[in-house]
N, C-alpha and C. Protein backbone atom coordinates (compact mmCIF):
# COMPACT_ATOMS: atom_id res chain seq x y z
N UNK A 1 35.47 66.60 298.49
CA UNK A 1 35.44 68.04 298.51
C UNK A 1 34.75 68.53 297.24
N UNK A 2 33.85 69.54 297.43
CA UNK A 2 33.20 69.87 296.08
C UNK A 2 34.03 71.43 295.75
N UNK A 3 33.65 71.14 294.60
CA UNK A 3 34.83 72.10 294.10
C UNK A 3 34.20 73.71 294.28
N UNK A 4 33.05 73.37 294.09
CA UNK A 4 32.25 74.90 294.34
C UNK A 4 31.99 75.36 295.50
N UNK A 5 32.32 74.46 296.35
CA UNK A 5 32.23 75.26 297.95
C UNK A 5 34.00 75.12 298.65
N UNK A 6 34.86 74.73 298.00
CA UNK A 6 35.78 75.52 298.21
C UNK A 6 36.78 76.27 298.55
N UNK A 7 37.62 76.32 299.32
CA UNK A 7 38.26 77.93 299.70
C UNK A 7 39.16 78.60 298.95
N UNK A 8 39.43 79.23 298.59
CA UNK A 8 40.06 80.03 297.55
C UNK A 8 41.82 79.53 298.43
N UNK A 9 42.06 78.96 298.88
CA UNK A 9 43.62 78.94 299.04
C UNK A 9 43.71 77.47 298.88
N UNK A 10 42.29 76.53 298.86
CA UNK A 10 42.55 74.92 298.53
C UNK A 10 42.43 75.27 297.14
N UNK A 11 41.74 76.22 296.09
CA UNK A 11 42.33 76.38 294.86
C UNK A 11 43.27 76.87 294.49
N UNK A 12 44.36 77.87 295.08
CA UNK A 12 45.54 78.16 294.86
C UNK A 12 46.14 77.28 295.19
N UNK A 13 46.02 76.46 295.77
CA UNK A 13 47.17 75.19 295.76
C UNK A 13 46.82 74.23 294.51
N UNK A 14 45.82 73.39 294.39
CA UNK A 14 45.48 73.10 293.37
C UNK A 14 45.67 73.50 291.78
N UNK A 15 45.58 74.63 291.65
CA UNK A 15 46.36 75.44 290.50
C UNK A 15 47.44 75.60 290.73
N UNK A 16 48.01 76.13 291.47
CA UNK A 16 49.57 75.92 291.54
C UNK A 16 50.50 74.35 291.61
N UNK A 17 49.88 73.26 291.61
CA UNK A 17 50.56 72.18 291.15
C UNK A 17 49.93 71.64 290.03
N UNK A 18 48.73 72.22 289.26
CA UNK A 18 48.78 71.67 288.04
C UNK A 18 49.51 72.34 287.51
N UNK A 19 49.84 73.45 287.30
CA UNK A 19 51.14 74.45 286.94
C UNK A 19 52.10 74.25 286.96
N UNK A 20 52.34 73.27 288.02
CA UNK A 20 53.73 72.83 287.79
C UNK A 20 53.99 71.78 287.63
N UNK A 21 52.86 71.05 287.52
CA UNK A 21 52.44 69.79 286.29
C UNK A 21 52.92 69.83 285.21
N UNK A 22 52.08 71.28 284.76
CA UNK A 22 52.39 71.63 283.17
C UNK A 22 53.94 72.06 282.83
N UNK A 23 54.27 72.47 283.49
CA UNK A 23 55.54 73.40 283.36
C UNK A 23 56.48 71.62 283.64
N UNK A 24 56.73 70.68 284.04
CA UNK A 24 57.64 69.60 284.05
C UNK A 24 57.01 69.10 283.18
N UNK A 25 56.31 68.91 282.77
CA UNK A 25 55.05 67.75 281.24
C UNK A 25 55.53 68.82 279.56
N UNK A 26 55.48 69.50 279.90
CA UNK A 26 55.61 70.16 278.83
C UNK A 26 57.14 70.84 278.64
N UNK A 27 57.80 70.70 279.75
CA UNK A 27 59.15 70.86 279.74
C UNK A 27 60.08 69.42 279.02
N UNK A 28 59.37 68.56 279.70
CA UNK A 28 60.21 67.01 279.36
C UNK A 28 59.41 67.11 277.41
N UNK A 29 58.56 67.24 277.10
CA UNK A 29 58.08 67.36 275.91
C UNK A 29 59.33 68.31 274.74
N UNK A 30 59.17 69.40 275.74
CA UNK A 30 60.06 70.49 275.05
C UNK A 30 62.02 70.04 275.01
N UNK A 31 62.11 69.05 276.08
CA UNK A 31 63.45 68.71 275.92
C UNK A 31 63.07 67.46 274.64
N UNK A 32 62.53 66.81 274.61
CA UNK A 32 62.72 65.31 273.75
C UNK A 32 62.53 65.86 272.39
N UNK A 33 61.88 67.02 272.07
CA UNK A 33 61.73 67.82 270.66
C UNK A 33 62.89 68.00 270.70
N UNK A 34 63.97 68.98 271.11
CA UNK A 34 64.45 69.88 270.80
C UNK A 34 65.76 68.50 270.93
N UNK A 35 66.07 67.74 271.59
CA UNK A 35 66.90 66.49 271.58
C UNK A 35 67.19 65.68 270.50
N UNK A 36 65.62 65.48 269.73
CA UNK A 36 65.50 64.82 268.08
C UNK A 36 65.77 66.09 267.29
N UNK A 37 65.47 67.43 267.24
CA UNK A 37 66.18 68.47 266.62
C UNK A 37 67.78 68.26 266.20
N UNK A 38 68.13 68.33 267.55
CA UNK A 38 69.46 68.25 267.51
C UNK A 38 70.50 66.88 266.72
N UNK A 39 69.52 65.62 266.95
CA UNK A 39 70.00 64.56 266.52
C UNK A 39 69.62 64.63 264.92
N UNK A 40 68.65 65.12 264.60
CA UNK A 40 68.66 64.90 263.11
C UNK A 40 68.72 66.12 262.14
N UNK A 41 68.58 67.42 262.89
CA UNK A 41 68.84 68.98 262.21
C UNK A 41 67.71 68.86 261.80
N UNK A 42 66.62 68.72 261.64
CA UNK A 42 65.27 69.03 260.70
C UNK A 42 64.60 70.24 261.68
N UNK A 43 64.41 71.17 260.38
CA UNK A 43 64.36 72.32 260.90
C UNK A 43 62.60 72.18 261.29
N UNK A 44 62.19 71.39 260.89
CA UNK A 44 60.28 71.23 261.25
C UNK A 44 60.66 70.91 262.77
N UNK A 45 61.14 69.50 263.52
CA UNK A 45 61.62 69.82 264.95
C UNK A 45 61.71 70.86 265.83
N UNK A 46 62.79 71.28 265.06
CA UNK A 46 63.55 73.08 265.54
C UNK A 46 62.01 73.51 265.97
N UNK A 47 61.31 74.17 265.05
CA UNK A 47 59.90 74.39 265.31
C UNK A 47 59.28 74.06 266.18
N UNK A 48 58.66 72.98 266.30
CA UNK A 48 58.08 72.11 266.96
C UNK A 48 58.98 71.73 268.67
N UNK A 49 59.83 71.66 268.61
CA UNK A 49 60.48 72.07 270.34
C UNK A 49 60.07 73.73 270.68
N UNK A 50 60.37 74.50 269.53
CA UNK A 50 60.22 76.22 269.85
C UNK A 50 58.60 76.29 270.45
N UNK A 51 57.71 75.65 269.46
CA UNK A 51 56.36 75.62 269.79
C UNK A 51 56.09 75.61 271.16
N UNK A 52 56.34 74.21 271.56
CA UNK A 52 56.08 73.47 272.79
C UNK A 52 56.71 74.44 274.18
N UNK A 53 57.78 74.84 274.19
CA UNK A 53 58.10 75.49 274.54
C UNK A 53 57.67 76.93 275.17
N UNK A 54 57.04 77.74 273.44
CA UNK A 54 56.43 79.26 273.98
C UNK A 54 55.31 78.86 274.33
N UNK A 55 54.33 77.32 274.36
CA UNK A 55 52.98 77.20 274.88
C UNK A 55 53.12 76.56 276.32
N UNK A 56 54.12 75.86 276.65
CA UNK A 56 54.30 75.62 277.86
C UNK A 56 54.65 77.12 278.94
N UNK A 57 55.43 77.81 278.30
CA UNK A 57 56.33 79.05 278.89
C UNK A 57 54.65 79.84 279.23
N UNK A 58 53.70 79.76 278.42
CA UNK A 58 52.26 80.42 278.21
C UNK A 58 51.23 80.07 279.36
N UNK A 59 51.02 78.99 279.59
CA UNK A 59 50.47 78.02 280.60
C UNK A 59 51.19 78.85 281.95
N UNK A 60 52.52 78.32 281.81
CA UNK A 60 53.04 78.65 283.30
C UNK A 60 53.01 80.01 283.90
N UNK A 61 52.82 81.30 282.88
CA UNK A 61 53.38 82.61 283.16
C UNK A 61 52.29 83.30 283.38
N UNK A 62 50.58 83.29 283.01
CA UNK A 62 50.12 83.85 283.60
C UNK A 62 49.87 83.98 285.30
N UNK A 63 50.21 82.89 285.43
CA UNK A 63 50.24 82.89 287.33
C UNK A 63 51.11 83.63 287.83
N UNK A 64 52.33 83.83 287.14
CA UNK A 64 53.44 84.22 287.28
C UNK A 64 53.88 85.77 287.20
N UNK A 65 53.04 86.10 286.50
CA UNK A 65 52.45 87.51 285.92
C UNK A 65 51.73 87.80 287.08
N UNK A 66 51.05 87.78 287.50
CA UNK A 66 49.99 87.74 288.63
C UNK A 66 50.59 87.98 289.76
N UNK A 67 51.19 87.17 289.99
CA UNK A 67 51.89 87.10 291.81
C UNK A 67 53.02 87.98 291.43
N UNK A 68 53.95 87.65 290.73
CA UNK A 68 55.07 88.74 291.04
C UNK A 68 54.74 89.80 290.46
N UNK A 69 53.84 90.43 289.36
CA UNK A 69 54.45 91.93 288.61
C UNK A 69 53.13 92.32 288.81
N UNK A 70 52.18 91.74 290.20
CA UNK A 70 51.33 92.29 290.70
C UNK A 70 50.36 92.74 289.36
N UNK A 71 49.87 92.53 287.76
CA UNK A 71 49.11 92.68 286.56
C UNK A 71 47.76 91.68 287.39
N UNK A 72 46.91 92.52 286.76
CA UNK A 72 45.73 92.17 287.02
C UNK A 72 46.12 90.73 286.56
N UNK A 73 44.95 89.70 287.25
CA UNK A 73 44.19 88.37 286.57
C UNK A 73 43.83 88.31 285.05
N UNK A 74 42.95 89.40 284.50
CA UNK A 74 42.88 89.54 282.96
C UNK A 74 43.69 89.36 282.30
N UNK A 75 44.83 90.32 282.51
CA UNK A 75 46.03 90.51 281.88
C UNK A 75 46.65 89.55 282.07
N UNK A 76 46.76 89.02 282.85
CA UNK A 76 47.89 87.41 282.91
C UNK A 76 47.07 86.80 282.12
N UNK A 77 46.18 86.03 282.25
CA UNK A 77 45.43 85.29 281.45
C UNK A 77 45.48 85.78 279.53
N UNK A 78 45.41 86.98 279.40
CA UNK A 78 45.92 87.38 278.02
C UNK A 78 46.72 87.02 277.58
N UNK A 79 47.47 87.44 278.78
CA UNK A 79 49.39 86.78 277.72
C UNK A 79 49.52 85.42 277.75
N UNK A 80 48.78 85.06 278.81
CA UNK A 80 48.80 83.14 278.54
C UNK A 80 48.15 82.95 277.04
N UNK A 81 47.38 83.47 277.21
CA UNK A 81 46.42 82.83 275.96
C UNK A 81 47.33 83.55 273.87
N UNK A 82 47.81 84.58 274.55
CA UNK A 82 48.64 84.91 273.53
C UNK A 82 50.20 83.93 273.25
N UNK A 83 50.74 83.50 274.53
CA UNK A 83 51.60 82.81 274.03
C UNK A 83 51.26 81.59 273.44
N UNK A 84 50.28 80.83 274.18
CA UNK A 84 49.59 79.57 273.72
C UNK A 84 49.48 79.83 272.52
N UNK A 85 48.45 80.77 272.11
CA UNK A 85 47.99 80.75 270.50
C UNK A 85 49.64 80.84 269.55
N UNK A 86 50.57 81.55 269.90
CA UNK A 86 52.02 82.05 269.06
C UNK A 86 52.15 80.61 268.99
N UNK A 87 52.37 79.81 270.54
CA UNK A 87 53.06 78.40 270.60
C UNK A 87 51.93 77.03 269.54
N UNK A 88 51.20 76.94 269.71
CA UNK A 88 50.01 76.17 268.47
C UNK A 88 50.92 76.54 266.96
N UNK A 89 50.27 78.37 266.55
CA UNK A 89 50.82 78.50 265.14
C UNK A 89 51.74 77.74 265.03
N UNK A 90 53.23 77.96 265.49
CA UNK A 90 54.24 77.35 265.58
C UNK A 90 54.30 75.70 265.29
N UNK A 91 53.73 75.43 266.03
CA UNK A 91 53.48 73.46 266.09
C UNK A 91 52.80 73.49 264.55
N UNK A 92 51.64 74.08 264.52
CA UNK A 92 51.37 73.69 263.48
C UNK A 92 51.88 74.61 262.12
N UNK A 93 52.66 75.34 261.94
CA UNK A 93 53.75 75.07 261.04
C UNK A 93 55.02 74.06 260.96
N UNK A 94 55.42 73.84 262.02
CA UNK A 94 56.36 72.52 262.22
C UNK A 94 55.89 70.95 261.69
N UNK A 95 54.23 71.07 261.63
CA UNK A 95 53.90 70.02 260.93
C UNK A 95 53.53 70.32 259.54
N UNK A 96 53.77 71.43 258.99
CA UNK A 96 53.34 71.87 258.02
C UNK A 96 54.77 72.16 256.96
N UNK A 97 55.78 72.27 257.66
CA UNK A 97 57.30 72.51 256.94
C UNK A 97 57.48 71.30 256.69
N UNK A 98 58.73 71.08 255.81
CA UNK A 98 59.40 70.00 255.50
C UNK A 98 60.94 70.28 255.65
């Protein structure tokens, strides 16, 4: 199947299970952070699960934005890209704390 010819509902499926790819990949990520958090209190962890977390939560929600609260495509895609960027800073202060 070439990807440029298409039908727009074999790509809504397609995006909708890498989505929820991301959202279990980055969920199991976000539990094993926040698991070594808990086991050793280091607040760089703490971070670093929070990170993973608001960039996974970022990934998954512009679609989510979209279909249910009816927001344009732009606008979902914004707030994805805004949580992503919050969720990065984050990580990379978590590698940056002690």
């Amino acid at each position: 199947m070439n990807l440029y010819h298409a039908s727009g509902i074999e790509v809504a499926v397609a995006l909708a299970i890498v989505k929820t790819l991301v959202l279990v990949v980055g969920g199991i990520i976000t539990y094993f952070a926040f698991k070594a958090y808990r086991r050793t209190r280091q607040r760089a962890l703490g971070y670093l699960a929070t990170g993973f977390g608001i960039v996974t939560l970022g990934f998954v929600l512009a679609g989510l934005v979209y279909e249910i609260l009816n927001v344009s495509l732009e606008t979902g895609v914004l707030i994805e890209s805004l949580l992503v960027l919050i969720g990065f800073g984050i990580i990379a202060y978590s590698l940056y704390a002690q």
